[in-house]
N, C-alpha and C. Protein backbone atom coordinates (compact mmCIF):
# COMPACT_ATOMS: atom_id res chain seq x y z
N UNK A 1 -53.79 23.85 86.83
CA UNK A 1 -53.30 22.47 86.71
C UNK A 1 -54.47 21.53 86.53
N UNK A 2 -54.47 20.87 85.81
CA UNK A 2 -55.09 19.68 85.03
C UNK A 2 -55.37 18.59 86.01
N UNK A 3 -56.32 18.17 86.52
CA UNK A 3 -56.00 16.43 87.11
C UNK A 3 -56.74 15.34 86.33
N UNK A 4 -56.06 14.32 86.36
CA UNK A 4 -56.56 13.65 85.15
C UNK A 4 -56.60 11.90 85.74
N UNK A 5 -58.13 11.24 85.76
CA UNK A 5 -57.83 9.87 86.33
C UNK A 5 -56.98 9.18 85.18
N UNK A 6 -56.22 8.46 85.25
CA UNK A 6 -55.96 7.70 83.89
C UNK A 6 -56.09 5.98 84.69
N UNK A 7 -56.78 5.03 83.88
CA UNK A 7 -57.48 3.78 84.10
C UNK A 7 -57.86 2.87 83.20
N UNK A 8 -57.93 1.80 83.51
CA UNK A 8 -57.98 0.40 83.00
C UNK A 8 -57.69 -0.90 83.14
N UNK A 9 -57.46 -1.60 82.52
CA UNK A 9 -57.77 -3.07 83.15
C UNK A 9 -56.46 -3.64 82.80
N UNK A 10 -56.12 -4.41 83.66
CA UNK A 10 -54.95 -5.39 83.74
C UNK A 10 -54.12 -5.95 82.88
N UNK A 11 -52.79 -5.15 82.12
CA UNK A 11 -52.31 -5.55 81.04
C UNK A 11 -52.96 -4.65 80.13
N UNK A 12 -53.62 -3.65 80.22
CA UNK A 12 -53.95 -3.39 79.23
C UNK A 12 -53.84 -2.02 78.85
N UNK A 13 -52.29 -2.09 78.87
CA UNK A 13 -51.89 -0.58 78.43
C UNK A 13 -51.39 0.50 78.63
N UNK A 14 -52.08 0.76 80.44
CA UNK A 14 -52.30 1.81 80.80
C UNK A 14 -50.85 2.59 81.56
N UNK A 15 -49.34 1.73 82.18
CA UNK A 15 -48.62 1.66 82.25
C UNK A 15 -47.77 2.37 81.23
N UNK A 16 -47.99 2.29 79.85
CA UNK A 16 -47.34 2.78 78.11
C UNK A 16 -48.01 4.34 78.60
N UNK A 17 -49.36 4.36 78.45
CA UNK A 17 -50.42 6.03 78.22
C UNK A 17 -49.57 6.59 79.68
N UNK A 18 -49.34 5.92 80.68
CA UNK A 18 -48.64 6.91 81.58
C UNK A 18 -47.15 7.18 81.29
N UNK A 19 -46.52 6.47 80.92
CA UNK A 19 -45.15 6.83 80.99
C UNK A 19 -45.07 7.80 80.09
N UNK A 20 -45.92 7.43 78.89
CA UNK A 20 -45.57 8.89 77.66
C UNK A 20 -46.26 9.98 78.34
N UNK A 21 -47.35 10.13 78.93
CA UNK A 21 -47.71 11.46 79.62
C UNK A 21 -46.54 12.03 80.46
N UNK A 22 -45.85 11.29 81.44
CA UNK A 22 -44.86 11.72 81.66
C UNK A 22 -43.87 12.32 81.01
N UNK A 23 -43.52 11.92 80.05
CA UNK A 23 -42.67 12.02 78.82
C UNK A 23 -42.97 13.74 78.16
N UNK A 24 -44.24 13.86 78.00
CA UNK A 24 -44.87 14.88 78.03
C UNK A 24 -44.95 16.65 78.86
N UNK A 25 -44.59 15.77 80.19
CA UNK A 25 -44.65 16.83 81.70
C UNK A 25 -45.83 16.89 82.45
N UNK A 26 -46.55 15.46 82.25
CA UNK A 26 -47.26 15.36 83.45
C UNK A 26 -46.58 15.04 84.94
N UNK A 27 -47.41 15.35 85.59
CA UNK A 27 -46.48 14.71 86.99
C UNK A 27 -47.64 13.41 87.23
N UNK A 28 -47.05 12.38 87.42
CA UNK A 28 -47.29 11.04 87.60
C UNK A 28 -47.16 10.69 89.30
N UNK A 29 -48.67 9.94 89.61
CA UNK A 29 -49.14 9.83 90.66
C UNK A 29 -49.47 8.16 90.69
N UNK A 30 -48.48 7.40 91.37
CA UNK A 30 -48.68 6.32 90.71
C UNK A 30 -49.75 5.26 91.92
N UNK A 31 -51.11 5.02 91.90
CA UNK A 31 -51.66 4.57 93.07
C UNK A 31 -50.82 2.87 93.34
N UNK A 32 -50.78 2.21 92.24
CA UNK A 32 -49.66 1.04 92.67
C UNK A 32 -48.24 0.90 93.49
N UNK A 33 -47.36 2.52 93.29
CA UNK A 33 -45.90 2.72 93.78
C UNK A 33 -46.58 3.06 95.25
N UNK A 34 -47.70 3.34 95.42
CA UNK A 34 -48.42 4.30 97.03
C UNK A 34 -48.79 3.30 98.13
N UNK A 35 -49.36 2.20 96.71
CA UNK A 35 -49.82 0.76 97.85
C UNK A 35 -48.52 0.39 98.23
N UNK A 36 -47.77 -0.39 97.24
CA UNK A 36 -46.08 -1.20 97.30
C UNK A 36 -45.84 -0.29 98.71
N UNK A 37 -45.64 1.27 98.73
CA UNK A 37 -44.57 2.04 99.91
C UNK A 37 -45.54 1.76 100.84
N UNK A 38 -46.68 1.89 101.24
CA UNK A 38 -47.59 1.69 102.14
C UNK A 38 -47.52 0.61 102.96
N UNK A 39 -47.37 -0.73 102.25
CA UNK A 39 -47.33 -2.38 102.26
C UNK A 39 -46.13 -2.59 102.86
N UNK A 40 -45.05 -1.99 102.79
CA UNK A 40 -44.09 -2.09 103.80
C UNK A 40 -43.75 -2.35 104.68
N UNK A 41 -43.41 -3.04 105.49
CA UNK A 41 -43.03 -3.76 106.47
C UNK A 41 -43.16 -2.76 107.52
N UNK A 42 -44.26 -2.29 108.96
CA UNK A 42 -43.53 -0.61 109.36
C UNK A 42 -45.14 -0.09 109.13
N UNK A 43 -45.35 -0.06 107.87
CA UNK A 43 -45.86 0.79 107.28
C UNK A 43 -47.74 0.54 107.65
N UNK A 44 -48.28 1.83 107.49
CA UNK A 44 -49.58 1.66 108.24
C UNK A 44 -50.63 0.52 107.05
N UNK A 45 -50.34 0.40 105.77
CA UNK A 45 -51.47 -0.81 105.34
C UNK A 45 -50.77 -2.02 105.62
N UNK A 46 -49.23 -1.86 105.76
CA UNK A 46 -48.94 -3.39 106.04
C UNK A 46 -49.26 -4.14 107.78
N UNK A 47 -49.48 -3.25 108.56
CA UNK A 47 -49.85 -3.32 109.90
C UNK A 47 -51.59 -3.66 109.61
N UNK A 48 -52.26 -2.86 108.94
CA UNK A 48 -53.31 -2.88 109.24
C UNK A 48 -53.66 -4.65 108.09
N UNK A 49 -53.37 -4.59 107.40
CA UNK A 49 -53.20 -5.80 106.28
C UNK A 49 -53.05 -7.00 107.70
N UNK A 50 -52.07 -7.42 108.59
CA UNK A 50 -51.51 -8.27 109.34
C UNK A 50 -52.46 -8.47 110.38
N UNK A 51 -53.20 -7.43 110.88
CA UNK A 51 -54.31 -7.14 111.49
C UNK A 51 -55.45 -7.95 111.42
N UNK A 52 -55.76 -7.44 110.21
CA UNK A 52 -57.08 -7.89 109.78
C UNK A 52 -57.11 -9.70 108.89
N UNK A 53 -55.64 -9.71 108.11
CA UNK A 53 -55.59 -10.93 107.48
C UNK A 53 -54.95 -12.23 108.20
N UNK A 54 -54.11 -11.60 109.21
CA UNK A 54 -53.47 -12.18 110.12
C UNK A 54 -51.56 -12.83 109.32
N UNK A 55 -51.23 -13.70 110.58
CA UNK A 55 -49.71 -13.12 110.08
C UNK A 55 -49.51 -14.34 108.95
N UNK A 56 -50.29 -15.12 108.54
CA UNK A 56 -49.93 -15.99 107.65
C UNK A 56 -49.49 -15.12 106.36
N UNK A 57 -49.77 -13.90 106.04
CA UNK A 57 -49.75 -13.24 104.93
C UNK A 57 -48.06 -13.03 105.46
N UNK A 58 -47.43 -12.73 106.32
CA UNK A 58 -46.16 -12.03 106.33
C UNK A 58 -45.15 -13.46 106.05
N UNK A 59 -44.50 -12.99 105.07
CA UNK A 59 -43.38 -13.69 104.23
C UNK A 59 -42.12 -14.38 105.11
N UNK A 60 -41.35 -15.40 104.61
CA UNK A 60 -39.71 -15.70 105.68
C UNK A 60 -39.43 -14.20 105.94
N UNK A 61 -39.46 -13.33 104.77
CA UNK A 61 -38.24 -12.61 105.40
C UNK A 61 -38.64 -11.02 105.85
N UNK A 62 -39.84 -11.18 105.92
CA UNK A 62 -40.78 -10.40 106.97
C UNK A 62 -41.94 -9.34 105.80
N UNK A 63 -41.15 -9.30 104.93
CA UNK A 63 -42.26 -8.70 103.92
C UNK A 63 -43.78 -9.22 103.84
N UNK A 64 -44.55 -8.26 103.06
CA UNK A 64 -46.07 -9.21 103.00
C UNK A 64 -45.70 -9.57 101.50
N UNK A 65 -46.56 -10.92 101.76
CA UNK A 65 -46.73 -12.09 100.97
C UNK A 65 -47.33 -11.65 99.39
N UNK A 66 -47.29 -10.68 98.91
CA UNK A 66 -48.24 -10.31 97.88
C UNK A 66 -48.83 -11.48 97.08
N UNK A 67 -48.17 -12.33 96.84
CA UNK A 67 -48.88 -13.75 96.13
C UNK A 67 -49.55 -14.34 96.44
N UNK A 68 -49.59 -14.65 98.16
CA UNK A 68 -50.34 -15.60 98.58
C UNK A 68 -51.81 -14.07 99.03
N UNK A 69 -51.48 -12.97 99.36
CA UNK A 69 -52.52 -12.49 99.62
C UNK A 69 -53.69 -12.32 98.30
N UNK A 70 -52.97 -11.70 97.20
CA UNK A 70 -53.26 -11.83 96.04
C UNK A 70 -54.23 -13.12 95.37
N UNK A 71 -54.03 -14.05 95.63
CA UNK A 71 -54.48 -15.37 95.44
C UNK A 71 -55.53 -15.52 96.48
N UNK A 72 -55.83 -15.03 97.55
CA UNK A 72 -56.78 -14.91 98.77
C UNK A 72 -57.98 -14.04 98.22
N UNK A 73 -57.43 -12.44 97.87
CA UNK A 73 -58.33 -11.82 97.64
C UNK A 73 -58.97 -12.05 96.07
N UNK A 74 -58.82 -12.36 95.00
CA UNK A 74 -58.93 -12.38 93.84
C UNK A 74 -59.81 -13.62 93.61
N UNK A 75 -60.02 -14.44 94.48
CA UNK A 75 -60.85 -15.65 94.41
C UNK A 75 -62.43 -15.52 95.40
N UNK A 76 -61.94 -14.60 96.16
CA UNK A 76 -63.59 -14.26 97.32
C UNK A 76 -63.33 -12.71 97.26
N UNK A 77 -64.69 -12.40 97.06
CA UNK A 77 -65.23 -11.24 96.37
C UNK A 77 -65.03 -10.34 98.30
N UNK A 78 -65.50 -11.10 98.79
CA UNK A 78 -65.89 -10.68 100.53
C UNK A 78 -64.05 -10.15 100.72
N UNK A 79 -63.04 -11.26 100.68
CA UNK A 79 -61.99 -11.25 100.91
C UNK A 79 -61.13 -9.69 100.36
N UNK A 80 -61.68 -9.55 99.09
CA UNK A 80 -61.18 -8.28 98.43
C UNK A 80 -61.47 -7.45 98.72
N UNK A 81 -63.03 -6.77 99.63
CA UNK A 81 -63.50 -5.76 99.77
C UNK A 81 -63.19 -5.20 100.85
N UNK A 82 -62.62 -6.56 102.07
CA UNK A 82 -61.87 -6.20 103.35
C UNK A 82 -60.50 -5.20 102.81
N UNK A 83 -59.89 -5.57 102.06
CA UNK A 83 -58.28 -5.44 101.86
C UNK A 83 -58.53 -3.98 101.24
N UNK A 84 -60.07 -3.69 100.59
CA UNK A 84 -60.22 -2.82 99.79
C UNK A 84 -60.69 -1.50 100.93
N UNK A 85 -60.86 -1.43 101.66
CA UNK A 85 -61.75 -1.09 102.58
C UNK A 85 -60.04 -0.44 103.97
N UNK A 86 -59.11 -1.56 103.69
CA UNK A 86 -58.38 -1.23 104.44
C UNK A 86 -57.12 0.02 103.05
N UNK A 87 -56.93 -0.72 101.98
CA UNK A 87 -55.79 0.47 101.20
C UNK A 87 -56.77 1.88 100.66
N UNK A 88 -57.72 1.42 100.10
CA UNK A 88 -58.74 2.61 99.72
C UNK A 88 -58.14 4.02 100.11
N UNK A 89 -58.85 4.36 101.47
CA UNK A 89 -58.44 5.56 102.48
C UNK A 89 -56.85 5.59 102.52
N UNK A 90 -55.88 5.04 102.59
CA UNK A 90 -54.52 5.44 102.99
C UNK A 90 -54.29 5.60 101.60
N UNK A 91 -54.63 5.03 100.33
CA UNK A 91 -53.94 5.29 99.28
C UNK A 91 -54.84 6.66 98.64
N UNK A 92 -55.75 6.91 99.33
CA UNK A 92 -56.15 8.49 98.75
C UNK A 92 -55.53 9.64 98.86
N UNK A 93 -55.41 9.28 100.33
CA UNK A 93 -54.75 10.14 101.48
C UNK A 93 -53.48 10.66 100.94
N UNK A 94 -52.74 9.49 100.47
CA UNK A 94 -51.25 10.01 99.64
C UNK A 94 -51.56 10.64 98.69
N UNK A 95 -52.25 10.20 97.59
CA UNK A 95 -52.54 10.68 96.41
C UNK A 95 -52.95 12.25 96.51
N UNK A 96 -53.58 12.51 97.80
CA UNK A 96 -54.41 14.20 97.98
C UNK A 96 -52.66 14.91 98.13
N UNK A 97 -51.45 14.21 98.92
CA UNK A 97 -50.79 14.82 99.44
C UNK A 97 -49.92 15.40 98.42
N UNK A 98 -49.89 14.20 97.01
CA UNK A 98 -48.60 14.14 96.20
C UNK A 98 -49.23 15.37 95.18
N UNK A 99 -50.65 15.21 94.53
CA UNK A 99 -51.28 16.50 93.96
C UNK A 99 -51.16 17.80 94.41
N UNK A 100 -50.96 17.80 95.90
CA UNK A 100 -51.09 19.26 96.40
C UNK A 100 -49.27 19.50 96.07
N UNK A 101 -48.43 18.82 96.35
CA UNK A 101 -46.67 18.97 95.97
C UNK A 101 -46.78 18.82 94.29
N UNK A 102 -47.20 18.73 93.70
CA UNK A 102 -47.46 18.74 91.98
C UNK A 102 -47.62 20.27 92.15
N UNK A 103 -48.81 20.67 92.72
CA UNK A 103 -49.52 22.15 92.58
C UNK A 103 -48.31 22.91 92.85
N UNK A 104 -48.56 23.05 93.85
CA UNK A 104 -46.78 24.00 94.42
C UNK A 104 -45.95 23.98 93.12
N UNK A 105 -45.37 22.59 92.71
CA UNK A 105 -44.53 22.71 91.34
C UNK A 105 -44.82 23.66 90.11
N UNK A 106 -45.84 23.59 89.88
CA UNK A 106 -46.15 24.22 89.00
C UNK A 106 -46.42 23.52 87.59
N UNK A 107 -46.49 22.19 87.76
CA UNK A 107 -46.80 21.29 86.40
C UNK A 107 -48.09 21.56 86.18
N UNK A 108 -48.12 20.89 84.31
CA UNK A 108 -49.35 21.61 83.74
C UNK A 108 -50.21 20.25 83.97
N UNK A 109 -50.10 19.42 84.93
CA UNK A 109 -51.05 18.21 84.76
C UNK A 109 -50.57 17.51 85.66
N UNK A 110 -51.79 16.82 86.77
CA UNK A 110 -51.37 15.52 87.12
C UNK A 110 -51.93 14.21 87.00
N UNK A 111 -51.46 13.40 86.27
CA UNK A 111 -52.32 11.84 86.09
C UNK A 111 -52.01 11.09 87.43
N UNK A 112 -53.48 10.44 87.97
CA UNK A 112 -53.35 9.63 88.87
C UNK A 112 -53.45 8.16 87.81
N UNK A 113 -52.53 7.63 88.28
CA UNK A 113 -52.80 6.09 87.36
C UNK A 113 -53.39 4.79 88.53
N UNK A 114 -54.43 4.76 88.62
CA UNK A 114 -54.90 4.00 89.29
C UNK A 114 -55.71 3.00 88.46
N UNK A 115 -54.99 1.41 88.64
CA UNK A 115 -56.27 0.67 88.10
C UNK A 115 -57.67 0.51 88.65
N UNK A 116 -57.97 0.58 89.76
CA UNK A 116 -59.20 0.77 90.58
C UNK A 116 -59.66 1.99 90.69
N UNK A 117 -58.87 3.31 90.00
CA UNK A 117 -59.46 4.59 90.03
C UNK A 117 -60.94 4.48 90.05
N UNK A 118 -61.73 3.75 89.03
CA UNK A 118 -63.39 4.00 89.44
C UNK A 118 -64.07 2.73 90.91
N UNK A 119 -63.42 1.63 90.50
CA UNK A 119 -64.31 0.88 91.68
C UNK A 119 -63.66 1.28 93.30
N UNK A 120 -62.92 2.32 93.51
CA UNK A 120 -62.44 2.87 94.53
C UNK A 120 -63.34 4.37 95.18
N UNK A 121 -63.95 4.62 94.05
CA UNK A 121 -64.12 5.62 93.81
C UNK A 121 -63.38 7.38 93.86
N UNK A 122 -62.34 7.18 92.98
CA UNK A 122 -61.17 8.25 93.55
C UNK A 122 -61.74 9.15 92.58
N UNK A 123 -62.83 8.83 91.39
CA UNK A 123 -63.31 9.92 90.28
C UNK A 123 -63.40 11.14 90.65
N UNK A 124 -64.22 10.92 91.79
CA UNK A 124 -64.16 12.70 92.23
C UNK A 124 -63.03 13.32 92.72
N UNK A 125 -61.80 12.65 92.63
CA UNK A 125 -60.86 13.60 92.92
C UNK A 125 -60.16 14.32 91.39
N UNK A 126 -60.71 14.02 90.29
CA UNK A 126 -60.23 14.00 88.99
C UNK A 126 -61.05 14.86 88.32
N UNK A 127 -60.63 15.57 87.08
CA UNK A 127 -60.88 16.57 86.36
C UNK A 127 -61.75 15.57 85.06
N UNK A 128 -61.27 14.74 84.84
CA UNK A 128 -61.17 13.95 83.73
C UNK A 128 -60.86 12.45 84.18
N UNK A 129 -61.78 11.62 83.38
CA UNK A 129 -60.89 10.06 83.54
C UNK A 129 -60.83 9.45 82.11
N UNK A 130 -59.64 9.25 81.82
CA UNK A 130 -58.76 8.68 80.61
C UNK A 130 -58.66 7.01 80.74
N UNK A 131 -59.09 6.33 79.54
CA UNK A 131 -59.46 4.90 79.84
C UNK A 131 -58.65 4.33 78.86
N UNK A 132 -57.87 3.56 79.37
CA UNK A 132 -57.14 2.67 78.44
C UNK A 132 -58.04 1.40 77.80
N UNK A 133 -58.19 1.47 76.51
CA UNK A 133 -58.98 0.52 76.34
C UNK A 133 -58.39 -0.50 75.50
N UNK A 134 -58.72 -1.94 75.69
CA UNK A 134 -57.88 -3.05 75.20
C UNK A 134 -59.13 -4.33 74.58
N UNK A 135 -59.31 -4.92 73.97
CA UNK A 135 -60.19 -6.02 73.85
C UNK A 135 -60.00 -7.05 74.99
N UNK A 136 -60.53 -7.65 75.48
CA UNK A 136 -60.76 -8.58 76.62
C UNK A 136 -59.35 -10.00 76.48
N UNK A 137 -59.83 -10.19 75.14
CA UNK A 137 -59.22 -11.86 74.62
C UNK A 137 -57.71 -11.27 74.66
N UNK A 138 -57.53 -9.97 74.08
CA UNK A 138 -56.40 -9.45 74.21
C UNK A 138 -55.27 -9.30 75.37
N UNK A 139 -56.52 -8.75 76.38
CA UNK A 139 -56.08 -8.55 77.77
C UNK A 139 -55.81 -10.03 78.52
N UNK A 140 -56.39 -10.84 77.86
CA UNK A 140 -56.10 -12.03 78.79
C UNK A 140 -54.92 -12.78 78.00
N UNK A 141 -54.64 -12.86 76.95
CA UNK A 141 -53.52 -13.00 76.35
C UNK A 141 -51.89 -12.34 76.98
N UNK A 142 -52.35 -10.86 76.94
CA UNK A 142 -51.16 -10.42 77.91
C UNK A 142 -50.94 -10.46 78.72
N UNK A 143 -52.04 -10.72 80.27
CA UNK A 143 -51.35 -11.18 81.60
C UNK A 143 -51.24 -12.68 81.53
N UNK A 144 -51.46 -13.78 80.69
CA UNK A 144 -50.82 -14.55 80.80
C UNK A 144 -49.48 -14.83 80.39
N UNK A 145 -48.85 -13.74 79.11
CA UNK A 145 -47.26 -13.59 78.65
C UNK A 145 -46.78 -13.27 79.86
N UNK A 146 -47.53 -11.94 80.55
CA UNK A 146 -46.41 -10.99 81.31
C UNK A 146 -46.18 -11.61 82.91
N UNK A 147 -47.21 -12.34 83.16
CA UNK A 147 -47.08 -12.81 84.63
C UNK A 147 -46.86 -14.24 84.59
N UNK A 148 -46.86 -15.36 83.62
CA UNK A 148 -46.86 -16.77 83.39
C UNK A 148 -48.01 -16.55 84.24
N UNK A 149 -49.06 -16.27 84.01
CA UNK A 149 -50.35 -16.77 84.74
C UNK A 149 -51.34 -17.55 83.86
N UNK A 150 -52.11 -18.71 84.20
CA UNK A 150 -53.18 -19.68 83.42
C UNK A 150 -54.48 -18.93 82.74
N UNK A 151 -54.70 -19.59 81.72
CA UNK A 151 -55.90 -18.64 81.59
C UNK A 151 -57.01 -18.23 82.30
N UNK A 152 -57.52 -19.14 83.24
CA UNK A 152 -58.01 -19.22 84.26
C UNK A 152 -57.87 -18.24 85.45
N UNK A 153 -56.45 -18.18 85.17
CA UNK A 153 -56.11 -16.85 86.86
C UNK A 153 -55.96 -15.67 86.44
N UNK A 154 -55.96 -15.73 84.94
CA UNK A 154 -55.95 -14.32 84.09
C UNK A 154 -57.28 -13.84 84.14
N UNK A 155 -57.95 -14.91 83.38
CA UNK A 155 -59.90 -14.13 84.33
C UNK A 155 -60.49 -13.98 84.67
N UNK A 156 -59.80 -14.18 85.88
CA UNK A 156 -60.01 -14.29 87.42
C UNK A 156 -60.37 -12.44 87.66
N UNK A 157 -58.41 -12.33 87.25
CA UNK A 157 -57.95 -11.19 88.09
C UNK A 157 -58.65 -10.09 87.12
N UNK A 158 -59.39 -10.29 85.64
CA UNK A 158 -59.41 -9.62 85.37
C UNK A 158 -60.98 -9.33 85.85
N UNK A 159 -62.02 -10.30 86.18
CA UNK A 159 -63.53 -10.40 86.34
C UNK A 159 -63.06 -9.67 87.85
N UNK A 160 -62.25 -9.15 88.70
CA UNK A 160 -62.22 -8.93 90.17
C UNK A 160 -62.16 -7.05 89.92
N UNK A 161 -61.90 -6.89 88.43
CA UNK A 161 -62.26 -5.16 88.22
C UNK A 161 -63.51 -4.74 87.33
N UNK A 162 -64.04 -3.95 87.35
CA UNK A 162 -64.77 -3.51 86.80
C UNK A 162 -65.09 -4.27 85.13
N UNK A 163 -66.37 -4.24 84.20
CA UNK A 163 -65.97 -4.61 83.00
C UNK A 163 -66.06 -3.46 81.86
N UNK A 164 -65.07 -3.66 81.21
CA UNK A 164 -65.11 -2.91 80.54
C UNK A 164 -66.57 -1.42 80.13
N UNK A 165 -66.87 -2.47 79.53
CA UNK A 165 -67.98 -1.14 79.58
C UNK A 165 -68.77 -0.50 80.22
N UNK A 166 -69.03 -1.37 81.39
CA UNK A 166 -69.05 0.04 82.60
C UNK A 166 -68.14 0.94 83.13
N UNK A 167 -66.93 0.89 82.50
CA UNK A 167 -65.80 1.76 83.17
C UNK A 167 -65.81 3.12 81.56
N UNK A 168 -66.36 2.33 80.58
CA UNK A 168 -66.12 3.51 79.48
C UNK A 168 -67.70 4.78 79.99
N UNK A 169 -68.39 4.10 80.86
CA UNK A 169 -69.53 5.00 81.05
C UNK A 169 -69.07 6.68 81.84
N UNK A 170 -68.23 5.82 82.83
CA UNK A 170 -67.33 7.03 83.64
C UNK A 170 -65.92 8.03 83.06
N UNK A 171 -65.86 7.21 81.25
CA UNK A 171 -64.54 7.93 80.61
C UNK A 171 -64.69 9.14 80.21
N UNK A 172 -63.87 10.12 80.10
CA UNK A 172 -64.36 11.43 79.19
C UNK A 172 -63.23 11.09 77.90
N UNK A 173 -62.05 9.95 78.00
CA UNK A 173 -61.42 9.87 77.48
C UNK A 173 -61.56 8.54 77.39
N UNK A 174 -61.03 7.73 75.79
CA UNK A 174 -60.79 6.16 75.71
C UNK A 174 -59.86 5.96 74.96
N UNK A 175 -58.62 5.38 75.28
CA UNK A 175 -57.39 5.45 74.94
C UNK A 175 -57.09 3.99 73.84
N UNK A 176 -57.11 3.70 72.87
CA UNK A 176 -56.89 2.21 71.93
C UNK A 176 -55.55 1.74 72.52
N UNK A 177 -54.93 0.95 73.03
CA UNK A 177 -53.90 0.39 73.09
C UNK A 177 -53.99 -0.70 72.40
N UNK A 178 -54.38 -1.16 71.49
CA UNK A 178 -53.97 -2.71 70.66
C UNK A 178 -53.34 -2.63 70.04
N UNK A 179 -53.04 -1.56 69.98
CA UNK A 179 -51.35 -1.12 68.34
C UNK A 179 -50.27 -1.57 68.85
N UNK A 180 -49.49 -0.55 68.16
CA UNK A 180 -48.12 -1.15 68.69
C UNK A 180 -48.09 0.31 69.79
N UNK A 181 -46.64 0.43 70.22
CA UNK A 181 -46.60 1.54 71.49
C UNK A 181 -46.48 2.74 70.85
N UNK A 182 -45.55 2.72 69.85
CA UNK A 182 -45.55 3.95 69.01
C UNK A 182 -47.14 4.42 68.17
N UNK A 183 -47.73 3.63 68.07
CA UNK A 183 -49.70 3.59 67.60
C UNK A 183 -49.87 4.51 69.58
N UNK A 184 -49.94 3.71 70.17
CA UNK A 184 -50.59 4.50 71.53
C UNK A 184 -49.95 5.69 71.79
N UNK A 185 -48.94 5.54 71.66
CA UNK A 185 -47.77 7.42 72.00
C UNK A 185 -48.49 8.22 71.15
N UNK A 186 -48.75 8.07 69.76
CA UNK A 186 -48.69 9.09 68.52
C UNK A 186 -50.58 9.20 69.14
N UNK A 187 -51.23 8.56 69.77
CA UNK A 187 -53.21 8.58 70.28
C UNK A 187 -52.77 9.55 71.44
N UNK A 188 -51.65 9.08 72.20
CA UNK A 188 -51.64 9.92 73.27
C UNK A 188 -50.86 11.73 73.22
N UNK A 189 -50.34 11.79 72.39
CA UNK A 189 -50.11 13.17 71.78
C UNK A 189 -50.89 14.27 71.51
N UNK A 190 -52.24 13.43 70.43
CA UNK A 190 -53.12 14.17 69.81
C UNK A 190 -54.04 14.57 71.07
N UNK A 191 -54.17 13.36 72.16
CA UNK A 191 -55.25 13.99 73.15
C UNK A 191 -54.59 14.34 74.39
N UNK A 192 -53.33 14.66 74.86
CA UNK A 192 -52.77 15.64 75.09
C UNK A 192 -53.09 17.35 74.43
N UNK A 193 -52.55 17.38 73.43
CA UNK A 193 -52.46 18.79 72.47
C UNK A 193 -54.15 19.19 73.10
N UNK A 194 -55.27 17.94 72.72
CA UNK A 194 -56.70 19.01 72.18
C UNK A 194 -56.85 19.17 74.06
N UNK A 195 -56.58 18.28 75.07
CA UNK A 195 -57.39 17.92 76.27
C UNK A 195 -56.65 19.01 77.52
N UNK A 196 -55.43 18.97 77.43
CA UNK A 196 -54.47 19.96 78.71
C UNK A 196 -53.82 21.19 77.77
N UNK A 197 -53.08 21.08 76.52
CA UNK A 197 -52.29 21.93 75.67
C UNK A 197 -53.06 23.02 75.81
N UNK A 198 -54.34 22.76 74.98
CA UNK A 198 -55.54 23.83 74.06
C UNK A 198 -56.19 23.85 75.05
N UNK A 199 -56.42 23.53 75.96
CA UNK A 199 -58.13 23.30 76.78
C UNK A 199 -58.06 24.08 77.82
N UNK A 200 -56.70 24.73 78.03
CA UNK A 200 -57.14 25.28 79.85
C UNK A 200 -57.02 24.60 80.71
N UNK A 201 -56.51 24.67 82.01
CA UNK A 201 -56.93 24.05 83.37
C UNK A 201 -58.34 24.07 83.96
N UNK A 202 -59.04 24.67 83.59
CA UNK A 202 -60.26 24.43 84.54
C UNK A 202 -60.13 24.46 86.17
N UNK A 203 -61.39 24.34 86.21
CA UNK A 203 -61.91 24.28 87.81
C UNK A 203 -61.34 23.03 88.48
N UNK A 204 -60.47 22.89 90.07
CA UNK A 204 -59.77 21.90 90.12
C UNK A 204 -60.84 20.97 91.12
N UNK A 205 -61.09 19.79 91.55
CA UNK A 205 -61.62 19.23 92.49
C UNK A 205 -60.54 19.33 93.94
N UNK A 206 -61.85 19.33 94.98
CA UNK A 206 -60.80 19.15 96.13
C UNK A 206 -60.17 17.78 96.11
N UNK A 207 -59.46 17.62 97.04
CA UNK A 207 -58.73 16.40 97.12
C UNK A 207 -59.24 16.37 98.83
């Protein structure tokens, strides 16, 4: 079995390159669906989140605040590395658990889709890291369609990840998403076929 980081920057793509891998018969490891269940009301990052940020973050109706925390961390660099420092470890932790229930299955691949896959450092849990790549002006164009966000809070959120080309240093893969989706499906096919199809599983990393 294959493990495969798949990564990139905000709006830019990487959401499309996973679903068609799925589409495919990867098993999909989603580090965003791990935080959301985690963040839960109950749940050990939303305790530890309330902890450390205190209860102004918890919402009327008891949920955490993702907007207002969001807007906290994305503006102080200090602020993000706390929050980062607290999901980091619990969202690995799942991720080691959901790969080892992939294995058992018997699928020929698992993509972790993490946008922080490298500034988290989860690389070493990966065979491969697959990079969605988008032009910048582009990327800030689309989280301001998809979220009504200003241009301003668009590059914000996007200067709070890695930049681009230090993240293509860590790629073995770089994925074009500026096409249309059927352009990225028909990119993501061909490096499917040469990368998991033709290539073997290889040697796996621990988790």
């Amino acid at each position: 079995m294959k493990i495969i980081g798949l990564t990139g920057g905000i709006a830019s793509g990487k959401s499309t390159v996973a679903q068609h891998l799925g589409a495919l018969g990867a098993v999909i490891v989603d580090a965003d669906a791990i935080s959301r269940a985690l963040s839960q009301p109950g749940g050990s990052m939303y305790n530890a989140i309330m902890h450390t940020f205190g209860p102004e973050y918890r919402a009327e109706n008891g949920q955490l605040d993702r907007k207002k925390l969001g807007a906290c961390v994305f503006a102080d660099p200090a602020q993000l590395a706390k929050l980062n420092a607290i999901s980091h470890p619990l969202i690995r932790a799942e991720i080691g658990r959901q790969i080892a229930q992939a294995r058992e299955g018997g699928a020929p691949a698992v993509i972790i889709d993490a946008p922080v896959l490298l500034e988290s450092g989860m690389q070493d849990m990966v065979q491969e890291v697959w990079l969605a790549v988008l032009p910048v002006e582009e990327q800030i164009s689309r989280v301001m369609a998809r979220d009504g966000a200003t241009k301003d809070a668009a590059q914000a959120r996007i200067a709070a990840q890695w930049p681009l080309e230090e993240k293509k240093k860590y790629a073995d893969v770089c994925i074009d998403t500026s096409g249309t989706i059927a352009d990225t499906c028909r990119i993501v096919d061909k490096i499917w076929i040469e990368r998991v199809q033709n290539s073997g599983n290889g040697a796996e990393k621990n988790e």
